[in-house]
Protein backbone atom coordinates (compact mmCIF):
# COMPACT_ATOMS: atom_id res chain seq x y z
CA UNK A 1 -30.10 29.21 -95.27
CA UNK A 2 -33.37 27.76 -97.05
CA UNK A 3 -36.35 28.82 -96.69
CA UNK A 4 -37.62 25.53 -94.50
CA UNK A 5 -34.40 26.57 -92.36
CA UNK A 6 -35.64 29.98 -91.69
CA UNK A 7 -39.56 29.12 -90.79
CA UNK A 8 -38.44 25.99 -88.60
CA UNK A 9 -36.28 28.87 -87.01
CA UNK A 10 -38.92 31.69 -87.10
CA UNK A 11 -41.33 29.18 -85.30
CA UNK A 12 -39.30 27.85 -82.80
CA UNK A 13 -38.43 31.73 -81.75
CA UNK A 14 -42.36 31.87 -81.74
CA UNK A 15 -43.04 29.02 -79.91
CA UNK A 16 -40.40 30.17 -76.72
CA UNK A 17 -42.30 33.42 -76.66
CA UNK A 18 -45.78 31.33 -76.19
CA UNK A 19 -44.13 29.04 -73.43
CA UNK A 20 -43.19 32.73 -72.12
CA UNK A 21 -46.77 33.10 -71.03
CA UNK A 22 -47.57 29.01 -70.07
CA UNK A 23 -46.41 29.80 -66.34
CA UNK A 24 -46.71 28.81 -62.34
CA UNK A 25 -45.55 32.07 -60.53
CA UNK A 26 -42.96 31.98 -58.10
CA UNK A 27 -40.91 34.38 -56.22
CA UNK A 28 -38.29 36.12 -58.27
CA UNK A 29 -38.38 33.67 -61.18
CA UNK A 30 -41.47 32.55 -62.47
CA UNK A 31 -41.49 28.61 -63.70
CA UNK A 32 -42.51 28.83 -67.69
CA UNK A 33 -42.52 26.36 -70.51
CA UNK A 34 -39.43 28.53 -72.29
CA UNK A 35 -36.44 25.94 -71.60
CA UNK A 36 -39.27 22.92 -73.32
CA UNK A 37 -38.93 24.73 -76.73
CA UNK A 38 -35.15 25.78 -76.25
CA UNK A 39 -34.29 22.36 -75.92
CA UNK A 40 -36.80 20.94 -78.81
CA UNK A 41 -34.95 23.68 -80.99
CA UNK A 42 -31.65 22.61 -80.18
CA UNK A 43 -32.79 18.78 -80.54
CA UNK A 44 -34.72 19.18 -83.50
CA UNK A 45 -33.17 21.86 -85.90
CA UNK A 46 -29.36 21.40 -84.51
CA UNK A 47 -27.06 23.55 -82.67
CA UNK A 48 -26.40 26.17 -85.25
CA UNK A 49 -30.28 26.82 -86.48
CA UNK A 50 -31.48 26.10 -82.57
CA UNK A 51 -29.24 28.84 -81.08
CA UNK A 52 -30.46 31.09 -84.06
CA UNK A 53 -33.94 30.66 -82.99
CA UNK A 54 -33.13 31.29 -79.15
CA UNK A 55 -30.95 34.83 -80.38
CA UNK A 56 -34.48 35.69 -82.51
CA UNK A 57 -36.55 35.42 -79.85
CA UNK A 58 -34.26 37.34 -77.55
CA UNK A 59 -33.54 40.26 -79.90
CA UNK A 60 -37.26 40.42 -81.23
CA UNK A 61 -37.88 41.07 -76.82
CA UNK A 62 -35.19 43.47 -76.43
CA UNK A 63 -36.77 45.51 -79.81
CA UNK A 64 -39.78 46.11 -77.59
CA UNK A 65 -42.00 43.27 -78.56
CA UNK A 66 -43.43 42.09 -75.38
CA UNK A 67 -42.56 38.40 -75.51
CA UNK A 68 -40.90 38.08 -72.08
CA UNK A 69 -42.48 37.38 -68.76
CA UNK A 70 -42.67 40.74 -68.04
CA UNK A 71 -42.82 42.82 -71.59
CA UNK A 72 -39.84 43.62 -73.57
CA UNK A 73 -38.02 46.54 -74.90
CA UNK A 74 -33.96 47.09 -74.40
CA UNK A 75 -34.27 47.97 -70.86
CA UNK A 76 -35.22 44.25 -69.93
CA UNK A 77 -31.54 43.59 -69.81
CA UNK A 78 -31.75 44.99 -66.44
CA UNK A 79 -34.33 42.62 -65.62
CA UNK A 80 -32.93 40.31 -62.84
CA UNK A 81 -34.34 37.45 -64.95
CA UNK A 82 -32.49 37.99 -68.54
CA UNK A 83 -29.51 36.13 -67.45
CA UNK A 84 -31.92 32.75 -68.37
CA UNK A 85 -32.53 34.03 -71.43
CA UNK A 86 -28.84 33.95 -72.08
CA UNK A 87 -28.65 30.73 -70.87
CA UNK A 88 -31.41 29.77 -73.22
CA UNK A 89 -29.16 30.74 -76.04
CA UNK A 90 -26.10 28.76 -74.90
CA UNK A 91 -28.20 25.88 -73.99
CA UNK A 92 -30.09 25.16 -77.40
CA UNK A 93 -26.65 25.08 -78.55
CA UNK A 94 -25.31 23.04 -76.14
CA UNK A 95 -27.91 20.71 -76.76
CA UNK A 96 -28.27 20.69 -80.62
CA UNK A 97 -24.71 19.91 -80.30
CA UNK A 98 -24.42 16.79 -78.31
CA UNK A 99 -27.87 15.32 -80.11
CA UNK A 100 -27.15 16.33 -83.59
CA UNK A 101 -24.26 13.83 -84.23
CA UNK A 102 -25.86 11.15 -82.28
CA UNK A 103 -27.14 8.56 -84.96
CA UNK A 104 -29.99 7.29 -82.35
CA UNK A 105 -31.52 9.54 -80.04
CA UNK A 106 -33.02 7.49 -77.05
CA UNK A 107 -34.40 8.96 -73.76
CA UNK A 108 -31.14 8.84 -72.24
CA UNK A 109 -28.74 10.79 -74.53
CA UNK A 110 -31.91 13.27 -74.63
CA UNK A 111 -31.56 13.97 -71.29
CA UNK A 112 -28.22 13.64 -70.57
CA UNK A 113 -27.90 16.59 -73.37
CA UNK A 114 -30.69 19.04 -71.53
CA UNK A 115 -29.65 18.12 -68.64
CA UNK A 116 -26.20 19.64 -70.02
CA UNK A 117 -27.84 22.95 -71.88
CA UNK A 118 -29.64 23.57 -68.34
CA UNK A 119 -26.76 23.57 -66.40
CA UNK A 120 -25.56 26.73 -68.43
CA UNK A 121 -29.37 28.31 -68.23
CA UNK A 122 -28.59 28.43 -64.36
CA UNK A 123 -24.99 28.89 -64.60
CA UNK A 124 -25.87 32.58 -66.18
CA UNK A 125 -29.15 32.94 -64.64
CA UNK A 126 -28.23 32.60 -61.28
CA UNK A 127 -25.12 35.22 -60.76
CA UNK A 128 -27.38 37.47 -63.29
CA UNK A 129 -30.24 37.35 -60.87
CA UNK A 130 -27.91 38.17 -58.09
CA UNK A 131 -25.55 41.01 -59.55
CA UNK A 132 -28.84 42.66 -60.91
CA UNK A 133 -30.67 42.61 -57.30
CA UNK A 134 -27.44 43.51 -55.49
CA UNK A 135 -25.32 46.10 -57.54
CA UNK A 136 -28.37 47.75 -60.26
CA UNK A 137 -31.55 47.57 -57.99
CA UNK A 138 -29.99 48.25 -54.75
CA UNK A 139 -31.54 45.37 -52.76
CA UNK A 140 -30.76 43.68 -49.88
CA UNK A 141 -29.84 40.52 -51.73
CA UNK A 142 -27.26 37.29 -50.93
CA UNK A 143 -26.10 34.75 -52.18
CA UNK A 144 -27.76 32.59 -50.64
CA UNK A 145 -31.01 34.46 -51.96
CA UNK A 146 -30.02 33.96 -55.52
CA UNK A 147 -29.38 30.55 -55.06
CA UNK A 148 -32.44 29.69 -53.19
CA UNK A 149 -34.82 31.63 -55.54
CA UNK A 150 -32.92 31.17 -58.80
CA UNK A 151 -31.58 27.29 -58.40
CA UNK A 152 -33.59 25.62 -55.61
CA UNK A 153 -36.83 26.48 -56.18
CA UNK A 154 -36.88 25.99 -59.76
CA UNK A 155 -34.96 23.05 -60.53
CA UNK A 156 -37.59 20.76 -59.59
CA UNK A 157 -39.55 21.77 -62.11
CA UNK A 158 -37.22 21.86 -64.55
CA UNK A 159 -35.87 18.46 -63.91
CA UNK A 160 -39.57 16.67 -64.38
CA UNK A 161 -39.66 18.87 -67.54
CA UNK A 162 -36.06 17.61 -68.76
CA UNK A 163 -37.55 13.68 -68.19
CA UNK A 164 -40.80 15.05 -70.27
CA UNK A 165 -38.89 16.54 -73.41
CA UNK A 166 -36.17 13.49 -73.46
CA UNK A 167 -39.59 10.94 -73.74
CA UNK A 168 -41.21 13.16 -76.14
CA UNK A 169 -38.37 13.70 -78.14
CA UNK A 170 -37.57 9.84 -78.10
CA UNK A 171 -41.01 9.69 -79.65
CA UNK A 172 -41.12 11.73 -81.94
CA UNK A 173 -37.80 12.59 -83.28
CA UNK A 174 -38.51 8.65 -85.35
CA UNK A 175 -41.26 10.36 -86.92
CA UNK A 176 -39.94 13.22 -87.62
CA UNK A 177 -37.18 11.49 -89.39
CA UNK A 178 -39.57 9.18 -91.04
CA UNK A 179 -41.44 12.18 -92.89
CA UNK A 180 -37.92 13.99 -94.01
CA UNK A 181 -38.46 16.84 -91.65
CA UNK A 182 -35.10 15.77 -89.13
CA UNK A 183 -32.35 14.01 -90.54
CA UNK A 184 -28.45 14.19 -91.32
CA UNK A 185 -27.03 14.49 -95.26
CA UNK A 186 -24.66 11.19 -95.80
CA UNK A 187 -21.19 12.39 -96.00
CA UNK A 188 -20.21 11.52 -99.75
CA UNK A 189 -16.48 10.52 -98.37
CA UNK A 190 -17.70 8.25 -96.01
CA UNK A 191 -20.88 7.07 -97.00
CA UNK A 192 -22.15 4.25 -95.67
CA UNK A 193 -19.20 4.89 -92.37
CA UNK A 194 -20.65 7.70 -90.62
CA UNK A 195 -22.81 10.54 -90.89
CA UNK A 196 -22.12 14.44 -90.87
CA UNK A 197 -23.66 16.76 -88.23
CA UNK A 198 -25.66 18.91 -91.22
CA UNK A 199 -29.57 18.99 -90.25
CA UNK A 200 -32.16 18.56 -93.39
C-alpha cells in the first residue's frame, strides 16, 4: 500500500469515529453520522481500502480507544449496538464495490449502491441488537422490539442521509477526479476499451 493509500485510510477511520459523536439520541440506537463516512470511504477510496478503513476504526474501539457511542474497549462487543459496526464493515465494501467499476458515478448508481451497503448495516445490526438484549443481557426483548427500535425508527434517517451522500458524492467525486485524488489506472490490455477497478 502507498503511503497516500494508508492516510486516505487512516482518515476515513478518523472521520467515522467523529460522526460517532455528531448524534440525535434515540431509544436503543442512537442516529449518528457513522454510515455518511462508511459510505464516502467505500465510494471514494474503493472496496478494498474503504473496508480497511471501517476494520481500523473498529479494532482501534475494541483496543479501548473510546471512539464508539458509548466508549470502547473489547467488551463493547457485547454492546447491543456493535452488530452496525459490522455492518459498517460489509457495507463500505459493498459499496466501494458496485461504485468503483462504474466509469460515471451519477446520483442514482450512488444511491442505489448505499442503499445496497445499508441493507447489510441492518441486516447484522438488527438480529445483533436482538440476540444481545435477549440471550447476554437478560431482557425482556422481541422481535418485534428489535425491529421497531433497530429498523423502523432509524431508517428514516438513514434514507434522507443515503439521498444526501449520493448528491454530494455526484458533486464532488468530478472534482476529486479532476485533481488526481479518485480515479482508475487504464488497463494496458485494453486501453482505450475499459477500465480496471484499481483506485489512484
Amino acid at each position: 500500500m502507498k503511503t497516500k493509500d494508508l492516510s486516505m485510510v487512516a482518515l476515513f477511520a478518523s472521520l467515522t469515529a467523529i460522526g460517532a459523536f455528531i448524534r440525535i439520541p434515540l431509544p436503543y440506537v442512537p442516529f449518528t453520522l457513522q454510515f455518511m463516512f462508511c459510505a464516502f470511504s467505500g465510494i471514494l477510496l474503493g472496496s478494498k481500502l474503504g473496508m480497511l478503513s471501517q476494520l481500523l476504526y473498529v479494532g482501534i474501539g475494541l483496543m479501548g480507544m473510546p471512539v464508539f457511542t458509548q466508549g470502547g474497549g473489547p467488551s463493547y462487543i457485547l454492546q447491543p449496538t456493535f452488530g452496525y459496526l459490522i455492518g459498517f464493515i460489509v457495507a463500505s465494501f459493498v459499496i466501494g464495490k458496485l461504485t468503483e467499476n462504474k466509469k460515471e458515478l451519477n446520483i442514482k448508481n450512488i444511491l442505489l449502491a448505499v442503499l445496497a451497503g445499508l441493507f447489510f448495516v441492518y441486516l447484522i445490526g438488527v438480529p445483533y441488537l436482538y440476540i444481545i438484549n435477549t440471550f447476554y443481557l437478560g431482557n425482556p426483548y422481541t422481535v418485534y422490539l428489535a425491529v421497531l427500535y433497530g429498523f423502523v425508527m432509524c431508517i428514516g434517517g438513514d434514507l434522507v442521509l443515503s439521498f444526501i451522500i449520493a448528491v454530494a458524492g455526484s458533486k464532488i467525486i468530478p472534482i476529486l477526479k479532476r485533481a488526481g485524488y479518485v480515479g482508475y489506472k487504464v488497463n494496458e490490455k485494453n486501453k482505450g476499451k475499459q477500465f480496471n477497478s484499481k483506485r489512484i
